[in-house]
Protein backbone atom coordinates (compact mmCIF):
# COMPACT_ATOMS: atom_id res chain seq x y z
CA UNK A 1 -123.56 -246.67 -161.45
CA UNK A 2 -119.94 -246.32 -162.74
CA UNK A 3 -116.89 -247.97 -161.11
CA UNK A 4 -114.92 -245.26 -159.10
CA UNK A 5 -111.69 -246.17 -157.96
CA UNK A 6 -111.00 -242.71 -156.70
CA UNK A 7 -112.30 -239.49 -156.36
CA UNK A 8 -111.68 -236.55 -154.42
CA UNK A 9 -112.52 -232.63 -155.13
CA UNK A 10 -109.65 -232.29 -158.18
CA UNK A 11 -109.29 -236.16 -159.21
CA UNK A 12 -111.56 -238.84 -160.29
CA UNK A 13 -110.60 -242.28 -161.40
CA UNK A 14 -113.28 -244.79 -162.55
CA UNK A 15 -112.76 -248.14 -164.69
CA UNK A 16 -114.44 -247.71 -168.00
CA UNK A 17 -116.26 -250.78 -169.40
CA UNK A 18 -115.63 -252.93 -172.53
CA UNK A 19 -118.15 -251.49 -175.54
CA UNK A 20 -118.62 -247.66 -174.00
CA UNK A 21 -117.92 -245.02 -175.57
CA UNK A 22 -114.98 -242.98 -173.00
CA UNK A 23 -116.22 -239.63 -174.79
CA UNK A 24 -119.86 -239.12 -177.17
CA UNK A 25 -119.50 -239.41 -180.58
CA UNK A 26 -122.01 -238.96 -183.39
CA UNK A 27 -123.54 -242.64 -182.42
CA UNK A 28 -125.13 -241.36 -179.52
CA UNK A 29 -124.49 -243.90 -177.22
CA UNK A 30 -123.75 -243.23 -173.72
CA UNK A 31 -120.62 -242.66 -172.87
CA UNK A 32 -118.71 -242.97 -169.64
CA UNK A 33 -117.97 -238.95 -169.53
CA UNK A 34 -121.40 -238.71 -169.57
CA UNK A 35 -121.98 -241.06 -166.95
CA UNK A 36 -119.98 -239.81 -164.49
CA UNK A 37 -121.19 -235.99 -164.51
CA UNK A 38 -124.42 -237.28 -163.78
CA UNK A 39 -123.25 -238.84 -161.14
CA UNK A 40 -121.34 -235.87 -159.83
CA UNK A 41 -124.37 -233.90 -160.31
CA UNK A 42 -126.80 -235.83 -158.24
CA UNK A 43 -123.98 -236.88 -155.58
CA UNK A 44 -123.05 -233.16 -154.81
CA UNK A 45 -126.83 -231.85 -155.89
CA UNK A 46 -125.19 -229.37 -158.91
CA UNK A 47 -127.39 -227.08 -160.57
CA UNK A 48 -126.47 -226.11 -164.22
CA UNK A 49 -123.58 -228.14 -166.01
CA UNK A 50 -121.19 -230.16 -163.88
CA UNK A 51 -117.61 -229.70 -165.28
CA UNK A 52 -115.46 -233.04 -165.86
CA UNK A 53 -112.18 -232.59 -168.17
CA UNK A 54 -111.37 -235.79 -170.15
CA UNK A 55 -107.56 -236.31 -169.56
CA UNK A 56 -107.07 -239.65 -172.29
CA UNK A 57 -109.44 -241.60 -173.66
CA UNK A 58 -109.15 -245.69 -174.35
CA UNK A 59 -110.69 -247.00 -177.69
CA UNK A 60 -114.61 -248.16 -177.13
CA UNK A 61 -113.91 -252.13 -177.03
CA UNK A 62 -111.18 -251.27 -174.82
CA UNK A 63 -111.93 -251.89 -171.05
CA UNK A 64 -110.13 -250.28 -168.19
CA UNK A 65 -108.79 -247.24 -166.20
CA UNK A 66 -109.41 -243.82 -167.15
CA UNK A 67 -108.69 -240.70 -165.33
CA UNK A 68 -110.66 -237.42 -165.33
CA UNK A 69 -110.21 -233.86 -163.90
CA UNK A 70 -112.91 -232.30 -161.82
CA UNK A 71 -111.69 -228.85 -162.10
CA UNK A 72 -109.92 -226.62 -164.69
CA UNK A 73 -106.54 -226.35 -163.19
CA UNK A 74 -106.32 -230.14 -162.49
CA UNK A 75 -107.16 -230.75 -165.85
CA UNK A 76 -104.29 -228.48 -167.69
CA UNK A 77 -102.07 -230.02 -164.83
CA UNK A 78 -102.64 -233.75 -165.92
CA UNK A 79 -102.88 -233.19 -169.24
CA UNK A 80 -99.13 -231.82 -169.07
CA UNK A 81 -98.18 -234.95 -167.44
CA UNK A 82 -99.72 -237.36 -170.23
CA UNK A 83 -98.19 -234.75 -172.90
CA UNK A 84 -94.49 -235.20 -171.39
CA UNK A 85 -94.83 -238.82 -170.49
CA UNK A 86 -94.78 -238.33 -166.82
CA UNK A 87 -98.49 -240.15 -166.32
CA UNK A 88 -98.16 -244.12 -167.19
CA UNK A 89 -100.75 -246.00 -168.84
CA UNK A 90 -99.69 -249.57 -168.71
CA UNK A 91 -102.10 -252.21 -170.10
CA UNK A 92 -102.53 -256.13 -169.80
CA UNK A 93 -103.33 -257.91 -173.30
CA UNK A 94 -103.50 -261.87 -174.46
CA UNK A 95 -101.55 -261.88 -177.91
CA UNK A 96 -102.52 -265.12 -180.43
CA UNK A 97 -99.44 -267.35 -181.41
CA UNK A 98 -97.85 -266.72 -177.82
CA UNK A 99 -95.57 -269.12 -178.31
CA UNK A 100 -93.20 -267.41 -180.79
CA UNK A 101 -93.70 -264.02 -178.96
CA UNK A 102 -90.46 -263.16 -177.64
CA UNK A 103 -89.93 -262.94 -173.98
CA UNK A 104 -89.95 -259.06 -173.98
CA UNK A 105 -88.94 -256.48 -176.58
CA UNK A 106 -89.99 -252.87 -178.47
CA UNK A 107 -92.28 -252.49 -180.94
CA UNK A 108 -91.64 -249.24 -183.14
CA UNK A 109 -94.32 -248.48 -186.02
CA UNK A 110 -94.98 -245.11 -188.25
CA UNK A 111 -98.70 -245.33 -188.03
CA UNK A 112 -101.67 -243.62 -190.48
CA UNK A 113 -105.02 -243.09 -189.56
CA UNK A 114 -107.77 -243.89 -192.24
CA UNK A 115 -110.28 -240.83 -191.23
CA UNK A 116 -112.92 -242.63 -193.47
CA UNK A 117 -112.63 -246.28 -192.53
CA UNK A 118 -111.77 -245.30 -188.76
CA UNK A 119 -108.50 -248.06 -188.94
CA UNK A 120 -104.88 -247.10 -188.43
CA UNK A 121 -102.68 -249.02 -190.61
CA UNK A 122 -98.52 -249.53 -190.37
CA UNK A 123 -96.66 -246.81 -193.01
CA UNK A 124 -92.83 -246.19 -194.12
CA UNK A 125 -91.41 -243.61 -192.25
CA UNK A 126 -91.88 -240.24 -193.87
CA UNK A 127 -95.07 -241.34 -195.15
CA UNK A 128 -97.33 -237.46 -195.00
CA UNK A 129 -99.42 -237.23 -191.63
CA UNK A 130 -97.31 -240.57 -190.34
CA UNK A 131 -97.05 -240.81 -186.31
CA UNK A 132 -94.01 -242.49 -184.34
CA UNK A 133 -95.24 -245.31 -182.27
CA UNK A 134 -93.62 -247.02 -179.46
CA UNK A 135 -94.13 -249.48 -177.08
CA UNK A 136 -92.44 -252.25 -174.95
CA UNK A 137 -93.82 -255.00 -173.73
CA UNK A 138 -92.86 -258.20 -171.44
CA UNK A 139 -94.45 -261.74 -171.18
CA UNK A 140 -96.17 -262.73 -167.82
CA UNK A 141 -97.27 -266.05 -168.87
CA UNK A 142 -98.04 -268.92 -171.39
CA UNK A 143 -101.07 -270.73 -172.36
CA UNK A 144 -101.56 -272.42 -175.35
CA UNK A 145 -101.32 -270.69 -178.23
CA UNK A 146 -101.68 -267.00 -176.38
CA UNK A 147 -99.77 -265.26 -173.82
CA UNK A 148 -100.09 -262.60 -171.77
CA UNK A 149 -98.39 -259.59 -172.13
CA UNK A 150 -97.81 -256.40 -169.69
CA UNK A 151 -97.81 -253.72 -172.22
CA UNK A 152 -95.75 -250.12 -171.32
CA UNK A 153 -97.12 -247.32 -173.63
CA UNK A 154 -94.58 -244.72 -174.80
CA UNK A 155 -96.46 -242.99 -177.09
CA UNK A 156 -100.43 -242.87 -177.54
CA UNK A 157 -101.37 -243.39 -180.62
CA UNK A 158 -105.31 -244.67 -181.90
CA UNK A 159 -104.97 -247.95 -181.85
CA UNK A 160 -101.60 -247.99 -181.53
CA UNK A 161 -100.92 -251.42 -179.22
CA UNK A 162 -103.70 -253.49 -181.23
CA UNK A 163 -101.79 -252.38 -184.34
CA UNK A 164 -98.52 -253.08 -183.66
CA UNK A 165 -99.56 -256.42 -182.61
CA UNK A 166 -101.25 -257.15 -185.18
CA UNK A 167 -98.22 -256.43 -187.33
CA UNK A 168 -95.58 -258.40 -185.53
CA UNK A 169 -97.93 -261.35 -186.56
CA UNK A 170 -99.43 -261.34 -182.71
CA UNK A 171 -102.82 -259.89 -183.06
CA UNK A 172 -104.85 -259.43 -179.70
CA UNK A 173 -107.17 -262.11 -178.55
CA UNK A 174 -110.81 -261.01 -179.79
CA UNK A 175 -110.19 -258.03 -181.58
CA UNK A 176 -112.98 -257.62 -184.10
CA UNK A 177 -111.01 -255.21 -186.10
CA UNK A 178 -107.06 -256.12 -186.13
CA UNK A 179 -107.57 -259.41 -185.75
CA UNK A 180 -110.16 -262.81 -185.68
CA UNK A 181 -112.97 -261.30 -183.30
CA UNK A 182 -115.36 -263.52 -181.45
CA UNK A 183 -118.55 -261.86 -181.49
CA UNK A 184 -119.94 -261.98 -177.63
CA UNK A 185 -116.27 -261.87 -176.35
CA UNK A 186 -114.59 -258.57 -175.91
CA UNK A 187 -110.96 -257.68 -177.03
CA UNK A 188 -108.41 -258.59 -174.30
CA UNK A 189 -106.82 -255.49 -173.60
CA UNK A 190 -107.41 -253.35 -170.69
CA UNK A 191 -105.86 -250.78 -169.15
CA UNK A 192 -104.77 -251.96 -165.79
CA UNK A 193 -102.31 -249.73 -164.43
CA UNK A 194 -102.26 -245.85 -164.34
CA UNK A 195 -99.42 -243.90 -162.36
CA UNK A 196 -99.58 -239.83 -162.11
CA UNK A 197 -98.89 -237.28 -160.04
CA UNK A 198 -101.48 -235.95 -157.87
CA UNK A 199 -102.61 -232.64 -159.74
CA UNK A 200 -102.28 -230.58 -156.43
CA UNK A 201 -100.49 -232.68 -153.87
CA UNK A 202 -98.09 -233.55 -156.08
CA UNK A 203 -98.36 -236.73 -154.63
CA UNK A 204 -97.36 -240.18 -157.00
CA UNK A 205 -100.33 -242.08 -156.86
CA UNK A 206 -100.56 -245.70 -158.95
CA UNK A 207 -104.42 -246.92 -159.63
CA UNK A 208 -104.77 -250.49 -160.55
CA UNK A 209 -107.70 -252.74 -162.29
CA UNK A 210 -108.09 -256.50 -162.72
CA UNK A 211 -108.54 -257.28 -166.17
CA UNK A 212 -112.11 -258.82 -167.09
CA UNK A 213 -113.13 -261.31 -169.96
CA UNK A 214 -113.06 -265.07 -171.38
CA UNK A 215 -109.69 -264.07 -172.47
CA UNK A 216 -107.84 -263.73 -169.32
CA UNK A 217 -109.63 -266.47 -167.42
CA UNK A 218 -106.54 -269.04 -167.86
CA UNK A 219 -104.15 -266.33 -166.75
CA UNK A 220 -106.01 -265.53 -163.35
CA UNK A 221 -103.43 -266.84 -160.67
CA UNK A 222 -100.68 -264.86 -162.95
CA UNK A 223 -102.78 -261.50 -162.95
CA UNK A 224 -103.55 -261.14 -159.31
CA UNK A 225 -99.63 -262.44 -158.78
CA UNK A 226 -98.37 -259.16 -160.93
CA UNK A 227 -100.57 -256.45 -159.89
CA UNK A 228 -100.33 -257.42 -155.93
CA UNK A 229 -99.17 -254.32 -154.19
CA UNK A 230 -98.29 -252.38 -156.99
CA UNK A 231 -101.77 -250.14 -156.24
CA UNK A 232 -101.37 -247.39 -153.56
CA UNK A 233 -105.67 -247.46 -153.54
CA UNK A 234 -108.01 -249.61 -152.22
């Protein structure tokens, strides 16, 4: 059964797990897309194919919120808002050496996607097929040799925060590819806040989800702390 944090007849919001696929690839594996239209279809008894627009995907180790359109107009709707910046995806992610992370600042990468290997890797600007990337981000807390880090996307690039991590010398905790994985342990990023616009009420709504895995245990108290009230769902 997957998580739903919100549904109604234009709008569906469900958290997607660490290790699914958000869309099917040539693997085969489930993915969450998948998932949910089967849901839909036994839920409202559907004959024939259940549409479900994808509105953004998050990479497969990747765990958190992901929002989907349930019909056609909602879909073009929310896909405008991601395309002019108006729908926020912010993230929570433990970065290694912590403790020369500074407090908050910008990260701003040309990035170039390596179609065969799958990785994105950090390029000069004016490099052919390069993509701006931009982020900011802020420390919430300290532990160790890690901190945690709210994230605040401004552009959405593959792998775009894991890489510019990595490159500032503060790869994320557990990622496999960018950085020293752990197998059994999944990457600690997840997207934990998502604001839009209602697709037909035109109504802000902000959807929150409480980051899961080894790597945020130490920063519990801290979590719960920053996301308090900030959700306007149950």
């Amino acid at each position: 059964m997957p998580e739903i944090i919100y549904e109604d007849n234009h709008l569906l919001v469900a958290v997607k797990p660490p290790n699914q696929l958000t869309q099917g690839d040539a693997t085969g594996d489930e993915a969450l897309l998948d998932e949910l239209k089967g849901y839909l279809k036994v839920k409202y008894q559907k004959p024939g194919e259940v549409y479900l627009g994808l509105v953004h995907r998050l990479d497969r180790p990747v765990g958190g919120l992901v929002a989907f359109a349930r019909t056609s107009k909602a879909a073009s709707r929310l896909s405008e808002q991601l395309r002019t910046h108006a729908m926020h995806r912010d993230y929570l992610a433990v970065a290694e050496n912590g403790d020369t992370l500074a407090d908050e600042g910008t990260l701003h990468h040309w990035l170039s996607k390596d179609e065969a290997g799958g990785s994105v890797r950090v390029v000069k600007p004016g490099t052919p097929g390069a993509q701006e990337a931009r982020l900011r981000y802020a420390v919430l807390d300290r532990k160790g040799n890690t901190a945690l880090v709210h994230v605040m996307l401004e552009t959405g690039r593959k792998h775009q925060i894991r890489v510019q991590f990595a490159q500032s010398g503060h790869p994320l905790r557990y990622d496999m590819r960018y950085g020293q994985g752990e197998r059994g342990q999944s990457i600690a990023l997840w997207g934990a806040l998502l604001t839009l616009s209602h697709p037909t009420r035109k109504q802000p709504m902000t959807f929150v989800s409480v980051p899961r895995g080894e790597a945020y245990r130490p920063y519990a108290q801290t979590i719960i702390r920053f996301l308090s009230g900030k959700g306007d769902q149950p």
